[in-house]
Protein backbone atom coordinates (compact mmCIF):
# COMPACT_ATOMS: atom_id res chain seq x y z
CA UNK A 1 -64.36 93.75 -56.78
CA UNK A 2 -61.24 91.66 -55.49
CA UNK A 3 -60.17 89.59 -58.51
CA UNK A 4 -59.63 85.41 -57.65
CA UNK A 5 -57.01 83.82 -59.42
CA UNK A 6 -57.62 80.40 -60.50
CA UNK A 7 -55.23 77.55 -59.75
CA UNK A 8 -56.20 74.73 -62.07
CA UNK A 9 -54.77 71.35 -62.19
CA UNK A 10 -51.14 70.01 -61.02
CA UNK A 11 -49.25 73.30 -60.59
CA UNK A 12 -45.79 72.30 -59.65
CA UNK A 13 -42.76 74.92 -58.80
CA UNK A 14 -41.35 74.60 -62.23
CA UNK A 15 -44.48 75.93 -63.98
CA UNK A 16 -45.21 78.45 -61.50
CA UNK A 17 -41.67 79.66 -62.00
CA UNK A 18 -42.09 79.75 -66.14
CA UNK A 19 -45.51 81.42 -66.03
CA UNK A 20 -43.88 84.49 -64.00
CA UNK A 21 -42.45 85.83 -67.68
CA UNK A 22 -42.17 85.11 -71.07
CA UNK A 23 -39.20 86.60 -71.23
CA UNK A 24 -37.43 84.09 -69.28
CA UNK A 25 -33.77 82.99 -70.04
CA UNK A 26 -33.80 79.75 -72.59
CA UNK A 27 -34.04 76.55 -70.96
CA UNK A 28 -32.09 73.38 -72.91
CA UNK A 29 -31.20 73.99 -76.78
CA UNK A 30 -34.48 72.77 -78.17
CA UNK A 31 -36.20 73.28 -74.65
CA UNK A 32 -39.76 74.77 -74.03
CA UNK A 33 -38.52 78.39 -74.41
CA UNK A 34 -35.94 78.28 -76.82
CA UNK A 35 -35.64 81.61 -78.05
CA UNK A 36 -36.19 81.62 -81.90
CA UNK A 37 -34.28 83.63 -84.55
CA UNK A 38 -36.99 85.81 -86.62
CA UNK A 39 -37.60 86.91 -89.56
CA UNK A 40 -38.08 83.16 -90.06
CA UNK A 41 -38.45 84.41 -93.95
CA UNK A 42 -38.68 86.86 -96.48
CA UNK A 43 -42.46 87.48 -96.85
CA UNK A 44 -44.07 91.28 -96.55
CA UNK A 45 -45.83 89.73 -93.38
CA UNK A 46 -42.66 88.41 -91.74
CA UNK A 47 -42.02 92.55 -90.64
CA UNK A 48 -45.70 92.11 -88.94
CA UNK A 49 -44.55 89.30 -87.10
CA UNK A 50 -41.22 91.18 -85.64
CA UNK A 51 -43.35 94.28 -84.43
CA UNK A 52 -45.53 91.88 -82.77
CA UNK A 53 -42.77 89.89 -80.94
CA UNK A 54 -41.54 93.00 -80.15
CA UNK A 55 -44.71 94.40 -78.67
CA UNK A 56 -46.14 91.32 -77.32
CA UNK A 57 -42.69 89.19 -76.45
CA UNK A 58 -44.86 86.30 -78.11
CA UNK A 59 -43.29 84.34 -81.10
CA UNK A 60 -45.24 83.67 -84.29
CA UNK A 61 -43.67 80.65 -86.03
CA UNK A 62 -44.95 79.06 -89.11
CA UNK A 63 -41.57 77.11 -89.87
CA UNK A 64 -41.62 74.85 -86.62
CA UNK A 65 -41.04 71.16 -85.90
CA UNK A 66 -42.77 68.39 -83.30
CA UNK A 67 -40.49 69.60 -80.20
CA UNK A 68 -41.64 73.15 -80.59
CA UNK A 69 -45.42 72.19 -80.84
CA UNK A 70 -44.91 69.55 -77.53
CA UNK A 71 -41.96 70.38 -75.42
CA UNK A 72 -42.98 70.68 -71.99
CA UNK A 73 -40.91 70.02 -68.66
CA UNK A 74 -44.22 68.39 -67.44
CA UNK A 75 -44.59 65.52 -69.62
CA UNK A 76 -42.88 63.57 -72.37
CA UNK A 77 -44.96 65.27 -74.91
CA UNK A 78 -47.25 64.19 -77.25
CA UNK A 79 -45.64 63.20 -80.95
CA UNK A 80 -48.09 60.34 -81.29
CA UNK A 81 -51.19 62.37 -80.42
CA UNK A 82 -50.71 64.99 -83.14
CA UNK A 83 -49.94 65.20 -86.93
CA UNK A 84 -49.38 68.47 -88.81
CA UNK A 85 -49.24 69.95 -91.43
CA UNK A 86 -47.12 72.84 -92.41
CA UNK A 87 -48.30 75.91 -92.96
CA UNK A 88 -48.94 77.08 -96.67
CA UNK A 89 -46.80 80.21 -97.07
CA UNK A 90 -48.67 81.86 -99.23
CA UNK A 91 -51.29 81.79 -96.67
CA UNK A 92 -49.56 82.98 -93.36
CA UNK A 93 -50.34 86.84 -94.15
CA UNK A 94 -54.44 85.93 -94.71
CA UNK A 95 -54.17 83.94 -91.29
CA UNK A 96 -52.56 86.93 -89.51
CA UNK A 97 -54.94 89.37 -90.93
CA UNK A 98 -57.81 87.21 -89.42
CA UNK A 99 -56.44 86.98 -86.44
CA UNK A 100 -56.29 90.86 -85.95
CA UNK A 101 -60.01 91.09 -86.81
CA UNK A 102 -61.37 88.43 -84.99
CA UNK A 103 -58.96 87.98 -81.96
CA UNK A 104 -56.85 90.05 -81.24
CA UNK A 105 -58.80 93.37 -81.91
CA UNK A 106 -61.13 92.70 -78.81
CA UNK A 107 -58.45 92.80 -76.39
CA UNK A 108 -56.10 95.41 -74.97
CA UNK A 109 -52.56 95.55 -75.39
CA UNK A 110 -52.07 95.39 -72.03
CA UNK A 111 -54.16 92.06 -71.61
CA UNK A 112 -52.60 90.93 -75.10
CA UNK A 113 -49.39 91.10 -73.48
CA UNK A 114 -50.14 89.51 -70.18
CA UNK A 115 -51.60 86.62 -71.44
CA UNK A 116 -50.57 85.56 -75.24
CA UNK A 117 -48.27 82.36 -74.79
CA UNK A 118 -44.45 82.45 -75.36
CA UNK A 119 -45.81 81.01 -79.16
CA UNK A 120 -48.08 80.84 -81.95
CA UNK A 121 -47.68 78.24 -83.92
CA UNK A 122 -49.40 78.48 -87.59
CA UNK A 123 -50.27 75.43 -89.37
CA UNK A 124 -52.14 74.15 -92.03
CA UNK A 125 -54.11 71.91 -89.88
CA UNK A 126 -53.09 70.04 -86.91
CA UNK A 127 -55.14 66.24 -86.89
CA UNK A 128 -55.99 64.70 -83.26
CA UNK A 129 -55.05 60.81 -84.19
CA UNK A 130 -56.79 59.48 -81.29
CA UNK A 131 -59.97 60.61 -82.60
CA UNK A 132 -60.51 59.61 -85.71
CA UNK A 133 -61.13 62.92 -88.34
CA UNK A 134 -60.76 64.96 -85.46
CA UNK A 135 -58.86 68.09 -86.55
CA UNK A 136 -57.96 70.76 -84.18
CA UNK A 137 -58.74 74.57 -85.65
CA UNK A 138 -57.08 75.87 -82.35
CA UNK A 139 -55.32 73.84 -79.50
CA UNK A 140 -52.81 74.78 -76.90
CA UNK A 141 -50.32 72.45 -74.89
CA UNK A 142 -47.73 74.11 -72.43
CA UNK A 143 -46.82 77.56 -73.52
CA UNK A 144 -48.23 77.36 -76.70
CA UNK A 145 -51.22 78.11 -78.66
CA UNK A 146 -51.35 76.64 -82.17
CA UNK A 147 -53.51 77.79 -85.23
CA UNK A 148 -55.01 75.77 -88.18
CA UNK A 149 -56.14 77.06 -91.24
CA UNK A 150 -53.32 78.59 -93.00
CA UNK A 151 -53.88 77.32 -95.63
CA UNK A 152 -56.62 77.37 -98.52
CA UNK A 153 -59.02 76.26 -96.44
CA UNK A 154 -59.37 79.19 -94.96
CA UNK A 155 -60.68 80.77 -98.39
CA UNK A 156 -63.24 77.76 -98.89
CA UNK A 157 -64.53 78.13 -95.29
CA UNK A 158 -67.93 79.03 -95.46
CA UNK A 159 -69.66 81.44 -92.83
CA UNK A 160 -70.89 78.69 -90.20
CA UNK A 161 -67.12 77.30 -90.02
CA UNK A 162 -65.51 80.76 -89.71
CA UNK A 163 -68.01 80.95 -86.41
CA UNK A 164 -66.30 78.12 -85.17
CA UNK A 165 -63.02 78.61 -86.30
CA UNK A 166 -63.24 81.57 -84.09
CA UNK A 167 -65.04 79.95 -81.17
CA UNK A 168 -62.07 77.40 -81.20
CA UNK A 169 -59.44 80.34 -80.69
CA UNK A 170 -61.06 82.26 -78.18
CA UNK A 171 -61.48 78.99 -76.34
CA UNK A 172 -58.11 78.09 -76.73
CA UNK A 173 -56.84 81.33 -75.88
CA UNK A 174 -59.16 81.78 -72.48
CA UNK A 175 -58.37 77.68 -71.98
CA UNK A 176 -54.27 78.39 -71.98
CA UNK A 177 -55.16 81.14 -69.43
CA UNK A 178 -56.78 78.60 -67.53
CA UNK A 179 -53.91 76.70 -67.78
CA UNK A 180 -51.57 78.67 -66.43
CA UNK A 181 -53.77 79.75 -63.17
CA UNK A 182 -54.27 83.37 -65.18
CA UNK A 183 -58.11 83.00 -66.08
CA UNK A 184 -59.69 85.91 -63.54
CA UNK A 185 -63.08 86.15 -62.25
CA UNK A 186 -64.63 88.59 -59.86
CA UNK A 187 -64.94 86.92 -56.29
CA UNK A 188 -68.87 87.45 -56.01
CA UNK A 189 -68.82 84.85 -59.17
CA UNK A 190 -68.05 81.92 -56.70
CA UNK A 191 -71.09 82.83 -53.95
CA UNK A 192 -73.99 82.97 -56.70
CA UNK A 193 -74.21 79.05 -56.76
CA UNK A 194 -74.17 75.93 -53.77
CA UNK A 195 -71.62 74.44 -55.38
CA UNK A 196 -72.01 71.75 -52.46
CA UNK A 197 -75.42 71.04 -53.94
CA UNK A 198 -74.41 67.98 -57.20
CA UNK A 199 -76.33 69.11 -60.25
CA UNK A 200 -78.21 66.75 -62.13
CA UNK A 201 -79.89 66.91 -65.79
CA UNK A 202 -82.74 68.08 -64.62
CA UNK A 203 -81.91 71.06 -61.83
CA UNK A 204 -78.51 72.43 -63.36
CA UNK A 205 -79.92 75.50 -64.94
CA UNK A 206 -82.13 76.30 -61.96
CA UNK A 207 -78.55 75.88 -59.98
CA UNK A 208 -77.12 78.40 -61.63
CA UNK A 209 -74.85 76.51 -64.36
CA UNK A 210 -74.82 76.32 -68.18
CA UNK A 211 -73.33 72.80 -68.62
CA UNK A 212 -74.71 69.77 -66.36
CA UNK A 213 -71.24 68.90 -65.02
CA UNK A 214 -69.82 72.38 -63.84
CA UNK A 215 -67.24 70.98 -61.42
CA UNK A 216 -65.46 73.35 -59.20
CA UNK A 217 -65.97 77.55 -59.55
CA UNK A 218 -62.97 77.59 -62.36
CA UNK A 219 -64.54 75.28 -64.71
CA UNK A 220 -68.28 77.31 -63.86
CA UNK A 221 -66.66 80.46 -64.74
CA UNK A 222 -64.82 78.86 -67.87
CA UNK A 223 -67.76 77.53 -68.93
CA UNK A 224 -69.50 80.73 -68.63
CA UNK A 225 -67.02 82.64 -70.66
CA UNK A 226 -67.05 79.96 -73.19
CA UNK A 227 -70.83 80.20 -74.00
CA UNK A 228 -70.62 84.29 -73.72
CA UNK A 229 -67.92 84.65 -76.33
CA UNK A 230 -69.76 82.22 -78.68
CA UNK A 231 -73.21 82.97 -78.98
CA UNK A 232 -74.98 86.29 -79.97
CA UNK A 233 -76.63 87.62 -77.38
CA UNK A 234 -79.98 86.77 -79.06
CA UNK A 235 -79.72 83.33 -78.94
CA UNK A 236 -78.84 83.32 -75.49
CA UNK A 237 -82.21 85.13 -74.44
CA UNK A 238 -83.84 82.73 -75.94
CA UNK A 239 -81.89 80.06 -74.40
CA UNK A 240 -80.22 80.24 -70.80
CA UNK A 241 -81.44 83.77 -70.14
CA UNK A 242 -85.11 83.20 -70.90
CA UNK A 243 -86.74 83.33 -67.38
CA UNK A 244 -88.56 79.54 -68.54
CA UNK A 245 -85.38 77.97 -68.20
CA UNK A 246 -83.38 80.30 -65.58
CA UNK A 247 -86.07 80.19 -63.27
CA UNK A 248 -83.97 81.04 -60.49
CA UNK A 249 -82.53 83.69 -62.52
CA UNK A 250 -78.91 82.87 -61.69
CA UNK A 251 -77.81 82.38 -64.54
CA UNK A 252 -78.58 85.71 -65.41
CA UNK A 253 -77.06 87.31 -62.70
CA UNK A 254 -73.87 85.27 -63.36
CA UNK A 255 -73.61 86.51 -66.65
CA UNK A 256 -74.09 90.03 -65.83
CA UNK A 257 -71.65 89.97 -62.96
CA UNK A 258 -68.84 88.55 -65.90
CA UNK A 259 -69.74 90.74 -68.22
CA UNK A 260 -69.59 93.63 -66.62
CA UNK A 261 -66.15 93.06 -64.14
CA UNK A 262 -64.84 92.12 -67.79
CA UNK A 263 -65.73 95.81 -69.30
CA UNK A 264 -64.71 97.58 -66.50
CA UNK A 265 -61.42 96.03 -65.15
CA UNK A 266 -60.36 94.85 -68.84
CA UNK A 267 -61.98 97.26 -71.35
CA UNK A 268 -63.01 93.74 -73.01
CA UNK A 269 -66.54 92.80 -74.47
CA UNK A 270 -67.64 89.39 -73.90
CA UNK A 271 -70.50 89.35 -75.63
CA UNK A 272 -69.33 91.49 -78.54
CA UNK A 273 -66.77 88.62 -79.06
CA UNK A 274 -69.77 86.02 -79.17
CA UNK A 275 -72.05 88.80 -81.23
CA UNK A 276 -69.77 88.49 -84.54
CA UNK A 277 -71.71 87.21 -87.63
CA UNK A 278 -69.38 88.70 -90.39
CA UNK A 279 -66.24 86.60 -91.34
């Protein structure tokens, strides 16, 4: 199966240009890719943090200020969308640990390193002010994916908000993918549905889509993804893949077509990902 890259957005030269490497020559001191001096401290995990910058060329920063969670050559960033707060140091190594359990262990190196931003930020928590209470567990903006949680909190989260915790990152991660026109689906993906045909509330599912406003093929196959890597695979026969409400049976076939191109050109589990119960 030919794979179909995704173009998503306003893609202007300047982007495509900065998505060809993260390795990419600094721009402006205090630019979008600055390059960063590690170890940023003196903590056992700060040698975990090297090796992975070193295997990944991804930066993990949990000293880090407003310009490196908003620069972007796009956009005049957001400082007045976003408050954080800094990561408790005595929780960065917990945070990391979790991360290699419940992200980064489902996915090969060589998709790790195709595909993990130029940064992770790790914060304590990082609060949406235009929503009121609205914290964000995982969020990306430009070439960067930032993490909540490192903090307490992430001992006094109970099981139920360790399931979304996760949901948010895997989200996050396959939404900066998106992002940067690198989210891949196999071609036969976009000829299942008539995506001429405008869904409504009430014919959606027999259409072939999981959400009632798919929009074009990239957002169908994002919101595919989305639902696969966040819901055992239980729940989902009882939901979208019982035959009562994909009576066309498209939906099925679209999620065997996705899961399947994803174990066989990726080594990568989908559903395993949306499978996990223990936190």
């Amino acid at each position: 199966m030919k794979k179909t890259k995704l173009f998503f957005g306003v893609v202007t030269l300047m982007l495509a240009m900065a998505a060809c490497t993260k390795k990419e020559a600094p721009l402006v001191a205090g630019g979008p890719n600055i390059l960063y001096t590690l170890p940023q401290g003196s903590h056992d995990y700060d040698s975990i943090i090297l090796a992975f910058q070193k295997k990944y060329h991804t930066y993990i920063l949990y000293r880090f200020n407003m310009r490196d969670f908003d620069a972007s050559p796009l956009k005049n960033g957001v400082k007045n969308a976003y408050l954080l707060g800094p990561a408790d140091e005595a929780y960065v190594g917990k945070l990391l640990t979790f991360l290699q359990q419940h992200w980064f262990k489902y996915y090969p190196d060589s998709f790790l390193k195709e595909n993990l931003p130029f940064k992770l930020l790790l914060t304590a928590e990082a609060k949406y002010t235009p929503k009121k209470d609205s914290i964000c567990s995982a969020c990306t903006i430009y070439n960067q994916i930032t993490i909540g949680n490192a903090s307490p909190q992430l001992d006094r989260m109970s099981t139920v908000e360790k399931k979304a915790f996760v949901n948010a990152i895997h989200k996050t991660f396959f939404q900066y993918m998106k992002n940067w026109n690198k989210l891949i689906f196999p071609e036969e993906f976009g000829k299942i549905s008539n995506y001429e045909i405008k869904p409504d509330a009430k014919n959606y599912q027999a259409l072939g889509y999981v959400t009632k406003s798919p929009g074009s093929i990239v957002e169908d196959a994002f919101q595919y993804i989305l639902l696969i890597t966040s819901t055992p695979k239980d729940q989902l026969d009882k939901g979208v893949l019982d035959p009562t409400i994909d009576s066309s049976g498209l939906i099925g076939k679209k999620y065997k077509l996705l899961t399947e191109y994803y174990k066989s050109k990726y080594q990568i589990d989908l559903q395993s990902i949306g499978n996990a119960t223990t936190f």
